[in-house]
C-alpha atoms as a PDB file:
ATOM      1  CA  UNK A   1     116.842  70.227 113.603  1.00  0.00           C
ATOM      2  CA  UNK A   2     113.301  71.206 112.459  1.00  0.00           C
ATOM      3  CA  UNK A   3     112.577  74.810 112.594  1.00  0.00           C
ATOM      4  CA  UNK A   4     109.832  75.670 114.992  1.00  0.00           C
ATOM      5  CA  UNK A   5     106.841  78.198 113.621  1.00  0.00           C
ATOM      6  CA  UNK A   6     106.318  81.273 115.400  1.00  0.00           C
ATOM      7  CA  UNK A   7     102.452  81.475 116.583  1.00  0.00           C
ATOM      8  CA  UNK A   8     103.108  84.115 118.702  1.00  0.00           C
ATOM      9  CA  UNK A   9     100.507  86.938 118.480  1.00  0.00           C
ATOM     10  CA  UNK A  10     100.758  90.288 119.881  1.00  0.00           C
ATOM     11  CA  UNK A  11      97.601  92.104 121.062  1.00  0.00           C
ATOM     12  CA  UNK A  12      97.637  95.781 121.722  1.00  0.00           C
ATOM     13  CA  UNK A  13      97.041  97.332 124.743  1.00  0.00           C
ATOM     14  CA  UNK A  14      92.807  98.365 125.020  1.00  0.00           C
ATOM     15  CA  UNK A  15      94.172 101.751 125.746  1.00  0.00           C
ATOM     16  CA  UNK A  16      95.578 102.444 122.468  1.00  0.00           C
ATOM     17  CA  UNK A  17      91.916 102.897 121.057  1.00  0.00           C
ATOM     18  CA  UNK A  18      91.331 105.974 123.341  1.00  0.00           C
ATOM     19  CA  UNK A  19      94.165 107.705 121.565  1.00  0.00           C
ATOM     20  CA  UNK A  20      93.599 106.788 118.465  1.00  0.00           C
ATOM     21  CA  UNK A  21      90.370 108.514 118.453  1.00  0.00           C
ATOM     22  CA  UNK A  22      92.457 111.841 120.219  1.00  0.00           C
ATOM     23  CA  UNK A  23      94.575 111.613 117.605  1.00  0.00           C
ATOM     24  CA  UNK A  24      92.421 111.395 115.284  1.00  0.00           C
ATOM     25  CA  UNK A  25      90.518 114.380 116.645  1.00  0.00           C
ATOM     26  CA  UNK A  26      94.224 116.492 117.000  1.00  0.00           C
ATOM     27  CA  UNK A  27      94.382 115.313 113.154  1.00  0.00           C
ATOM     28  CA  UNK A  28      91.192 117.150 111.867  1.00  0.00           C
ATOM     29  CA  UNK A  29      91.426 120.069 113.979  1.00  0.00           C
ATOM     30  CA  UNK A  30      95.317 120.719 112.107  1.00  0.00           C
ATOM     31  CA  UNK A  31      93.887 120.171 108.679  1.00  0.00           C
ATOM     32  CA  UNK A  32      91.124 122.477 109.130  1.00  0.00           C
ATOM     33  CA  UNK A  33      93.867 125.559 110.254  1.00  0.00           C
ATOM     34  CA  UNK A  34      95.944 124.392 107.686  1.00  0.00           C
ATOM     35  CA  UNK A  35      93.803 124.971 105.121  1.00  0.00           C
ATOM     36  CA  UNK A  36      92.381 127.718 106.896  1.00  0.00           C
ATOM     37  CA  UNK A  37      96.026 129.145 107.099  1.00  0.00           C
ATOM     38  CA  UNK A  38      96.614 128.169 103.363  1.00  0.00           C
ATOM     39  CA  UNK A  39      93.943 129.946 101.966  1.00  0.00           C
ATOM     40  CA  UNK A  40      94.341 133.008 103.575  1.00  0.00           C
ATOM     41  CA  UNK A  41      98.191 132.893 102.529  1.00  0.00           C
ATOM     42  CA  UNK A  42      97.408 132.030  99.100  1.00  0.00           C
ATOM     43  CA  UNK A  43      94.886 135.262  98.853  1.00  0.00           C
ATOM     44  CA  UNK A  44      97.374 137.341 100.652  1.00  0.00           C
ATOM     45  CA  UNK A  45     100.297 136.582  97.954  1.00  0.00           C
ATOM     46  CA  UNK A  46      98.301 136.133  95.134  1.00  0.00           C
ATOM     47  CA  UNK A  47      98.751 132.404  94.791  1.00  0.00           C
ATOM     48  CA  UNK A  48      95.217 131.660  94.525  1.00  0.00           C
ATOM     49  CA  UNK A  49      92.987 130.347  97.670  1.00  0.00           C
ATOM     50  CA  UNK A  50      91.590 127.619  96.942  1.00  0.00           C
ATOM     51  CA  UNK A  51      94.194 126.019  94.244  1.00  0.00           C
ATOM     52  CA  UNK A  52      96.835 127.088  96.937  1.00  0.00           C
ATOM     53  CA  UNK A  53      94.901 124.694  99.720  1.00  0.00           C
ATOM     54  CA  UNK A  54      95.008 121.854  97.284  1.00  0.00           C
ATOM     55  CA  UNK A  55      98.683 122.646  96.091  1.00  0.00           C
ATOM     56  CA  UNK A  56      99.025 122.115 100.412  1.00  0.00           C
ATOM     57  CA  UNK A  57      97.191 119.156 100.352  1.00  0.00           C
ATOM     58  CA  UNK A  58      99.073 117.552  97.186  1.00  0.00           C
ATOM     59  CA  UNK A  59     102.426 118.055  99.441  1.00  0.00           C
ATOM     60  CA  UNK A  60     101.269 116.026 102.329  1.00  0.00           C
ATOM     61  CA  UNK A  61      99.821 113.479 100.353  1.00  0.00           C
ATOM     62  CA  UNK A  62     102.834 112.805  98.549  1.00  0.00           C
ATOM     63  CA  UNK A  63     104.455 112.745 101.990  1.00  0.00           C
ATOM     64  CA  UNK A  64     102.280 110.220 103.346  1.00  0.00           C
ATOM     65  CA  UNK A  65     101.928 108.273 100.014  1.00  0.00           C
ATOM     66  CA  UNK A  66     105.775 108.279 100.196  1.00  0.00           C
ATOM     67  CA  UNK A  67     106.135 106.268 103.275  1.00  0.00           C
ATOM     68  CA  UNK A  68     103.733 103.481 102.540  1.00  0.00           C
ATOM     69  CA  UNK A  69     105.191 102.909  98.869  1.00  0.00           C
ATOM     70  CA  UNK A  70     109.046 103.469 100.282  1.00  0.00           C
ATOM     71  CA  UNK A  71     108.032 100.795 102.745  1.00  0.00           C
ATOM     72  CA  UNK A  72     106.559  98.545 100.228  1.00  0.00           C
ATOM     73  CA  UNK A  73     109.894  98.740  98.556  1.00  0.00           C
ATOM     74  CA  UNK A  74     112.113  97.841 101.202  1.00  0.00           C
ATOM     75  CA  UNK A  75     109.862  95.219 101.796  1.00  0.00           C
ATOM     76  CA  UNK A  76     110.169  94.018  98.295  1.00  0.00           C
ATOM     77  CA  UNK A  77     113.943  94.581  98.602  1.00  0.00           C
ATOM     78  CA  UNK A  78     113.993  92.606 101.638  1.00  0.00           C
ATOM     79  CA  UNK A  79     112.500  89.347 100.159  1.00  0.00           C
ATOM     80  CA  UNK A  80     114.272  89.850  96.617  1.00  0.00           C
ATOM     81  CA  UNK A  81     117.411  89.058  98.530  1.00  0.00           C
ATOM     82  CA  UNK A  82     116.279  86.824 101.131  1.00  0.00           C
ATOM     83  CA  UNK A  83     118.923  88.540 103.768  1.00  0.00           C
ATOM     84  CA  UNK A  84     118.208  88.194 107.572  1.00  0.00           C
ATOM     85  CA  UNK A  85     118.836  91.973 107.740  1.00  0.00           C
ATOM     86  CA  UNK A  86     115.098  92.573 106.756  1.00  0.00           C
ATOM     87  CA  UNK A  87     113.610  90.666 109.264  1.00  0.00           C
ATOM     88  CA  UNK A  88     113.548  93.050 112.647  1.00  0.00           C
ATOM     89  CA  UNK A  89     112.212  95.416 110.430  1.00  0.00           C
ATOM     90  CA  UNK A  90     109.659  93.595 107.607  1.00  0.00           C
ATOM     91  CA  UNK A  91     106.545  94.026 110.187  1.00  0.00           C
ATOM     92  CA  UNK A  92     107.027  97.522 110.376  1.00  0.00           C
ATOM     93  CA  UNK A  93     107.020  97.945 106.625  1.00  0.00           C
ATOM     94  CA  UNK A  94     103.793  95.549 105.911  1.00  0.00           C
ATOM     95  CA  UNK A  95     102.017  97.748 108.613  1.00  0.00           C
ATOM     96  CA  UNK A  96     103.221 101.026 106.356  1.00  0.00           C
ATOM     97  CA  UNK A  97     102.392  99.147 103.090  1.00  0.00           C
ATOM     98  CA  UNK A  98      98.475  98.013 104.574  1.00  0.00           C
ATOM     99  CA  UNK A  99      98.201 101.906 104.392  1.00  0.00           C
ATOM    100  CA  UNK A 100      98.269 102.256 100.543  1.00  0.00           C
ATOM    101  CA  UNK A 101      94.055 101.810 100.274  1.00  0.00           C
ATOM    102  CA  UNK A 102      93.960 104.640 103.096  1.00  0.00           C
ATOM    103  CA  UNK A 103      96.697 106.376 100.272  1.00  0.00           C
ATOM    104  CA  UNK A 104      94.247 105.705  97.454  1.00  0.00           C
ATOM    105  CA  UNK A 105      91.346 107.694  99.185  1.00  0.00           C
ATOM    106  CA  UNK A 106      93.381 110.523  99.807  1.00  0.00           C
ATOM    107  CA  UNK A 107      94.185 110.496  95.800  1.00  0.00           C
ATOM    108  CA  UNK A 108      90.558 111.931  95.535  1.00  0.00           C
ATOM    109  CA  UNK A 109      91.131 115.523  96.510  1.00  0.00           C
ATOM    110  CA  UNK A 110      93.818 115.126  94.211  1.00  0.00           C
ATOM    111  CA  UNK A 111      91.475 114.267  91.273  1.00  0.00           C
ATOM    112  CA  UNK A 112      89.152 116.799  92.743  1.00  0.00           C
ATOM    113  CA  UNK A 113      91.763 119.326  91.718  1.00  0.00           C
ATOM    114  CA  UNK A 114      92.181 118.700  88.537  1.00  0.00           C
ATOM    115  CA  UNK A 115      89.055 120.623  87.881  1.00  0.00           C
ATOM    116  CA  UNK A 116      89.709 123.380  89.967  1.00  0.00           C
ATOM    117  CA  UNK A 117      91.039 126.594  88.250  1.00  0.00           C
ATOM    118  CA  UNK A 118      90.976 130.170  89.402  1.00  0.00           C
ATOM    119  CA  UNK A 119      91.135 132.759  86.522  1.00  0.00           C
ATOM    120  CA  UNK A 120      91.439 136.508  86.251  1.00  0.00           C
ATOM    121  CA  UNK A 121      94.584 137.294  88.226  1.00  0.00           C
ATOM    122  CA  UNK A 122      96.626 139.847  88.309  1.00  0.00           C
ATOM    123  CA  UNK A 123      98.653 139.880  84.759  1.00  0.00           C
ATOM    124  CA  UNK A 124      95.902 137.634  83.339  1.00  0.00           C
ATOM    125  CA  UNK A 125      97.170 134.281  84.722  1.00  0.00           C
ATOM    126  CA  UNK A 126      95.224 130.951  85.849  1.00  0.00           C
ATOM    127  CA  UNK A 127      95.930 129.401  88.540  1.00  0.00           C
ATOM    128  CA  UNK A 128      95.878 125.641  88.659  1.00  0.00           C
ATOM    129  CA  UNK A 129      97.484 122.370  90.364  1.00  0.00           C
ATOM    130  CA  UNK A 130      98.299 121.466  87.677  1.00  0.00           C
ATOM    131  CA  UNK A 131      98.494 123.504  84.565  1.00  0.00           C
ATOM    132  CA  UNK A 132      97.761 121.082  81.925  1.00  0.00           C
ATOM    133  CA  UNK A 133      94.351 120.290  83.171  1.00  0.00           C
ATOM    134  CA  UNK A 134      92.985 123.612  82.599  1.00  0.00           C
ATOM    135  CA  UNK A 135      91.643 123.802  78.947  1.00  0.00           C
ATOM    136  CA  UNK A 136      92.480 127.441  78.773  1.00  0.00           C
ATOM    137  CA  UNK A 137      96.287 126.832  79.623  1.00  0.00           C
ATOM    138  CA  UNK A 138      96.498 123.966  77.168  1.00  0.00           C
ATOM    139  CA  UNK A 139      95.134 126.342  74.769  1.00  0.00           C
ATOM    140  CA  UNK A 140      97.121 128.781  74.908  1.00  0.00           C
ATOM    141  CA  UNK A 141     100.672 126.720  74.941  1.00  0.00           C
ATOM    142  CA  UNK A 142     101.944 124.674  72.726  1.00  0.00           C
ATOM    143  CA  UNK A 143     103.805 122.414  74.265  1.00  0.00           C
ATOM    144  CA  UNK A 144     101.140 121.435  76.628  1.00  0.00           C
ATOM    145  CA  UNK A 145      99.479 120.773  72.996  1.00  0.00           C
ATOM    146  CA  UNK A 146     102.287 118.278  72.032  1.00  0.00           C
ATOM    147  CA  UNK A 147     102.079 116.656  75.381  1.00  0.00           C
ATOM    148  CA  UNK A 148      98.052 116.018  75.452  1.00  0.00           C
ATOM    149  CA  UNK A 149      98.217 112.534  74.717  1.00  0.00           C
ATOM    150  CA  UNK A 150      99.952 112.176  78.431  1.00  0.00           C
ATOM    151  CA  UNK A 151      99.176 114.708  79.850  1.00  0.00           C
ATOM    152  CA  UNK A 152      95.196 114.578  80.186  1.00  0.00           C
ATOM    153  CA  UNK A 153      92.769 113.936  83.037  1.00  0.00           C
ATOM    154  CA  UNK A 154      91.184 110.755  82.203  1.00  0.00           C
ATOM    155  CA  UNK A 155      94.540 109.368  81.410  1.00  0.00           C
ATOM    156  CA  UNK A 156      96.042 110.836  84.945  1.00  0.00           C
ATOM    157  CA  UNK A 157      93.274 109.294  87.007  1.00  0.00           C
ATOM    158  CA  UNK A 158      93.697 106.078  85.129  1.00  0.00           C
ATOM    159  CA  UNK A 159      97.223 105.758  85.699  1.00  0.00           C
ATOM    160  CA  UNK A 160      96.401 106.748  89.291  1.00  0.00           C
ATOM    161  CA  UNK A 161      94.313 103.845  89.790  1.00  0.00           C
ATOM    162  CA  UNK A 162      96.634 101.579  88.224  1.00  0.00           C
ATOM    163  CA  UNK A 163      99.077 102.565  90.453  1.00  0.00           C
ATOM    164  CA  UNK A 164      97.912 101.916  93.630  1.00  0.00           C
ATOM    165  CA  UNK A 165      95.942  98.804  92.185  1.00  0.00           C
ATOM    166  CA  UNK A 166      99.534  97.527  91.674  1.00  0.00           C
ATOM    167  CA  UNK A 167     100.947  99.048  94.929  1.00  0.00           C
ATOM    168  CA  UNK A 168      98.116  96.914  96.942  1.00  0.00           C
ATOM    169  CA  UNK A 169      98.479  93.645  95.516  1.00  0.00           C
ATOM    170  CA  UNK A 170     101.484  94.150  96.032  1.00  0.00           C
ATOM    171  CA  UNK A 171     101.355  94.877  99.481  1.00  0.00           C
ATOM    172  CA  UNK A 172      98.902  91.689 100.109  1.00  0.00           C
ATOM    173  CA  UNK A 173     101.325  89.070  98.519  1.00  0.00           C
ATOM    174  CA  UNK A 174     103.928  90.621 100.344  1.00  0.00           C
ATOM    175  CA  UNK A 175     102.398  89.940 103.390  1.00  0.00           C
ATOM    176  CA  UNK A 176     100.574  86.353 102.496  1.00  0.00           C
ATOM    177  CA  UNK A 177     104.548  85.701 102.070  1.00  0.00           C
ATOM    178  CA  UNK A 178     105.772  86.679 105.321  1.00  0.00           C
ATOM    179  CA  UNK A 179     102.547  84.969 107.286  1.00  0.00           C
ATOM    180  CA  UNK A 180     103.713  81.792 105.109  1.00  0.00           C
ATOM    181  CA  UNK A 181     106.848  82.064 106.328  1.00  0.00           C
ATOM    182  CA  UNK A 182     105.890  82.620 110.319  1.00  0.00           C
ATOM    183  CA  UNK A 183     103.756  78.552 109.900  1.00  0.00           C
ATOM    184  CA  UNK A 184     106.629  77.136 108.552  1.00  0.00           C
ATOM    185  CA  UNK A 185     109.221  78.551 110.532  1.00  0.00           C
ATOM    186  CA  UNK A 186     111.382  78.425 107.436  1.00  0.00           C
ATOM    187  CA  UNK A 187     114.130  81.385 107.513  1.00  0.00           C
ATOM    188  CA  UNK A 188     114.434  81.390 103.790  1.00  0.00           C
ATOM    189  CA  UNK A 189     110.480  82.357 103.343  1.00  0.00           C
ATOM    190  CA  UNK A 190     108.272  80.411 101.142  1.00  0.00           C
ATOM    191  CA  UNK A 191     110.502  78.551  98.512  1.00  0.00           C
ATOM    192  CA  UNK A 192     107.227  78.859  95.820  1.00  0.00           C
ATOM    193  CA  UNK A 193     107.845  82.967  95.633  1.00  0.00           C
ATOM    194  CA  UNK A 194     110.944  83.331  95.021  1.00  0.00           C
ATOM    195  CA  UNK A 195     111.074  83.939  91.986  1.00  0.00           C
ATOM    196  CA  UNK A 196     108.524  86.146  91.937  1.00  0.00           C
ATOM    197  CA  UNK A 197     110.421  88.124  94.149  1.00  0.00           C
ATOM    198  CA  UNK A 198     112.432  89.727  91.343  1.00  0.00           C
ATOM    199  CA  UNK A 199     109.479  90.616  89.376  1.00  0.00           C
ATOM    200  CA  UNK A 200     107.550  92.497  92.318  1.00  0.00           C
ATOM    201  CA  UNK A 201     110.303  94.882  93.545  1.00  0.00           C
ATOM    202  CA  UNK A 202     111.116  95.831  89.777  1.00  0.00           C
ATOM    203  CA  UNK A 203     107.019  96.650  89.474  1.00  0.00           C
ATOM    204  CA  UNK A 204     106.922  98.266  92.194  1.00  0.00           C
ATOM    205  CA  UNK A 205     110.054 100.318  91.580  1.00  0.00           C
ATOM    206  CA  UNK A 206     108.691 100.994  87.940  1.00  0.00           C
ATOM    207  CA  UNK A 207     105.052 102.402  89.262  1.00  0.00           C
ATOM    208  CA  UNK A 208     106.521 104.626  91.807  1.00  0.00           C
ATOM    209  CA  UNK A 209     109.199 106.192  89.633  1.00  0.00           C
ATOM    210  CA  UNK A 210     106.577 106.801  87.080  1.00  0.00           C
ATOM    211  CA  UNK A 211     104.195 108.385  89.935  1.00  0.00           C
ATOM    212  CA  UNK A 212     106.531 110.821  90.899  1.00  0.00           C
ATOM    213  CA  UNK A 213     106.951 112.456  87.010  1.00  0.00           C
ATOM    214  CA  UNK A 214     103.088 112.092  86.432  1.00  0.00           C
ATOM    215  CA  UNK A 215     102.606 115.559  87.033  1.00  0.00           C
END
């Protein structure tokens, strides 16, 4: 019995654009009293004010980063081993993984703060995201010195863009697969990926592990 493709298409409701904008509006109002809130923290306890906004920031994004890549690994797990288990939830995950170029613009504050450094506290310390992008830190320790050839902003914002350059093609095979899959009606996917299958979820397992330690 030939398998019948699913053409089935769901629309969403013309409502849902009316709250994405009030979301979106709720959205900007909380980052504005969060980093309002941050600062003011930050100054209070001697943490810095700006630096401590970004070191904010640099949580949620790894938060939000977090669930598009995790998705884009299940969904890589999902086809690797061709199981029916992924199925009721493989949408969901290419609608998280579509959000990685969203991700990669929200990496620029990120790169923003790698210049950002706040000197003259109390005890003589500089603040900093990260402390290896401040010359005078790296100056001043040496094993920041042996670690320059890593550690180092060009390098970071290279490694950064490689990232999510893998992350989203990824993410577009991924789903070229799965819309193959829906016209052919074939449960076992497209037969031409699969073994590329193997290959994507260990790339994409490889750039995300090595995200997390690039600081």
């Amino acid at each position: 019995m030939e398998a019948t493709p699913n053409t089935k298409t769901f629309d969403a409701p013309a409502d849902l654009g009316r709250y994405r904008g009030r979301a979106l509006l709720v959205g900007v109002v909380f980052l504005v009293v969060g980093a309002a809130l941050a600062f003011l923290m930050g100054q209070a306890s001697h943490y810095g004010g700006v630096v401590h906004v970004l070191r904010s920031y640099l949580v949620g994004f790894f938060l939000v980063t977090g669930v598009s890549v995790g998705s884009l690994a299940w969904l890589c797990l999902g086809h690797m081993t061709g199981g029916a288990w992924a199925l009721t939830s493989r949408r969901l995950f290419e609608a998280a993984a579509r959000c990685i170029p969203l991700c990669a613009v929200l990496f620029i504050p990120v790169v923003v703060s790698l210049f950002v450094h706040e000197h003259g506290h109390e005890g003589g310390h500089n603040l900093s995201v990260y402390e290896w992008s401040d010359p005078a830190a790296v100056a001043g320790d040496q094993a920041l010195q042996h670690k320059r050839a890593y550690l180092n902003i060009p390098f970071f914002i290279i490694r950064g863009v490689v990232y999510f350059a893998v992350w989203f093609g990824m993410a577009v095979i991924l789903s070229r697969w799965s819309a193959a899959q829906d016209r052919s009606g074939d449960p076992r996917g497209w037969p031409s990926a699969s073994r590329w299958r193997a290959p994507t979820s260990r790339s994409t397992s490889t750039t995300g592990g090595s995200s997390c330690s690039r600081s």
